[in-house]
Protein backbone atom coordinates (compact mmCIF):
# COMPACT_ATOMS: atom_id res chain seq x y z
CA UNK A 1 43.32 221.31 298.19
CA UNK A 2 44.17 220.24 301.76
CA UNK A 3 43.06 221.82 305.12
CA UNK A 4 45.38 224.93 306.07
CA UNK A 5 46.57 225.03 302.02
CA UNK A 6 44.10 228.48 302.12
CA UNK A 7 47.09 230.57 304.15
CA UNK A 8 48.94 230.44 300.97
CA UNK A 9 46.51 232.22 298.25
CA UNK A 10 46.88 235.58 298.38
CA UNK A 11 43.49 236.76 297.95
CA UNK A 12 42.92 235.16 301.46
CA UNK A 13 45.19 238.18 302.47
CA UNK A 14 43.61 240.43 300.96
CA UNK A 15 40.45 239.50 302.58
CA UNK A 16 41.98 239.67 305.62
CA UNK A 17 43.29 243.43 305.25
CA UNK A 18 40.06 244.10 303.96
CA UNK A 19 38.19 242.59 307.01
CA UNK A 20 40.42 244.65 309.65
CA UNK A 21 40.42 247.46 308.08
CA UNK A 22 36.51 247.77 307.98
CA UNK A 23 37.00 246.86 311.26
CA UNK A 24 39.08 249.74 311.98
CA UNK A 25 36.16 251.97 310.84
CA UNK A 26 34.13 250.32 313.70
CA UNK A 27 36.71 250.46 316.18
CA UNK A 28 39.16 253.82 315.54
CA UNK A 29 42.08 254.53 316.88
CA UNK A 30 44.53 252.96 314.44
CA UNK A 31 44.59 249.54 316.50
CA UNK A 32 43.32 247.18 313.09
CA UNK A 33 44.71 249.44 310.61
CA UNK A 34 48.60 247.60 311.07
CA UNK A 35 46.87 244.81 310.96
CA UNK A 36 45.45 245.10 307.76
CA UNK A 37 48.65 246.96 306.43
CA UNK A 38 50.38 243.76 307.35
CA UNK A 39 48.10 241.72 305.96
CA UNK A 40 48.29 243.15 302.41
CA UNK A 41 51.67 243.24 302.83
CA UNK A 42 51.69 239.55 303.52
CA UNK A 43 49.51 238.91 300.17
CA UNK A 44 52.02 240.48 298.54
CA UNK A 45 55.18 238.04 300.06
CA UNK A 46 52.80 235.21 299.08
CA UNK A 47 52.90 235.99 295.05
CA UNK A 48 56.31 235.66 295.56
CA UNK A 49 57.53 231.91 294.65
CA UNK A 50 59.12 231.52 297.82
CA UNK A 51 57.56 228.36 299.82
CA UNK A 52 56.74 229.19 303.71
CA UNK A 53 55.17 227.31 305.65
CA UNK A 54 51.85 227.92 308.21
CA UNK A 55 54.42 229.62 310.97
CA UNK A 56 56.90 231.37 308.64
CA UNK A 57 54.07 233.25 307.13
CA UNK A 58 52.28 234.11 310.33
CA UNK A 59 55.89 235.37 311.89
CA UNK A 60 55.80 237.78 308.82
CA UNK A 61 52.27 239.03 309.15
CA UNK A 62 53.16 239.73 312.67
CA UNK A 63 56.49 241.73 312.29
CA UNK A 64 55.18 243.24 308.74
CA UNK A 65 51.62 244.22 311.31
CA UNK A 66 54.27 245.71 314.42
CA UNK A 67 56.18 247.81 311.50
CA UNK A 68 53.39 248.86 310.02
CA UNK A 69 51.87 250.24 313.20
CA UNK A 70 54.93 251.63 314.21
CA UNK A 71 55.26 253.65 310.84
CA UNK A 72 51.23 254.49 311.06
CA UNK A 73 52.12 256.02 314.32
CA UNK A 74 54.42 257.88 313.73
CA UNK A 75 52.75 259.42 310.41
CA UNK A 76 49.63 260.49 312.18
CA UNK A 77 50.65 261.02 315.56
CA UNK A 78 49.52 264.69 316.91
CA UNK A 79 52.18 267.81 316.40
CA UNK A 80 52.20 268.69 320.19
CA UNK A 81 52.11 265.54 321.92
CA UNK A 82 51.93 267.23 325.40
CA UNK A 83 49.50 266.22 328.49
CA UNK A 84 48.34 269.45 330.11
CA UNK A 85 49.01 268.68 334.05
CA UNK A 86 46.88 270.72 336.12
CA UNK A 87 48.93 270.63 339.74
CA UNK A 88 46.11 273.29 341.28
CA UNK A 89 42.56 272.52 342.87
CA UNK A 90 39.88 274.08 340.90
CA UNK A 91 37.68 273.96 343.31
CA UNK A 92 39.68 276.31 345.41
């Protein structure tokens, strides 16, 4: 097996999701959890037989990552997204 042959077993993926999304447990806020929706994604484009190379699969992690945040964010994302603006002094 040569160096940089590992970004093309899918288990490596999997890892990967698995990493960021115990990460995400450390760190909430759904910043890793795209990440490691995109990653599993990405294990799942590398069973396919198609052959990518280093960048192609890295440009899919990254747009598979953006969707998947996109879609998380919109899932989960508060009912009333309003900021309560307070325009008088309190202190008055």
């Amino acid at each position: 097996m040569m160096e940089g042959d590992f970004w093309h077993l899918w288990w490596v993926w999997l890892a990967a999701a698995l990493a960021l999304a115990i990460l995400e447990t450390l760190a909430p806020g759904f910043i890793f959890l795209g990440f490691a929706a995109g990653a599993a994604l990405t294990a799942l484009v590398v069973l396919l037989p198609w052959k990518l190379g280093i960048a192609a699969l890295l440009a899919v992690f990254a747009v598979l990552s953006l969707v998947s945040w996109l879609l998380l964010r919109r899932l989960f994302r508060t009912p009333d997204d309003q900021t309560r603006v307070i325009r008088e002094d309190i202190n008055k």
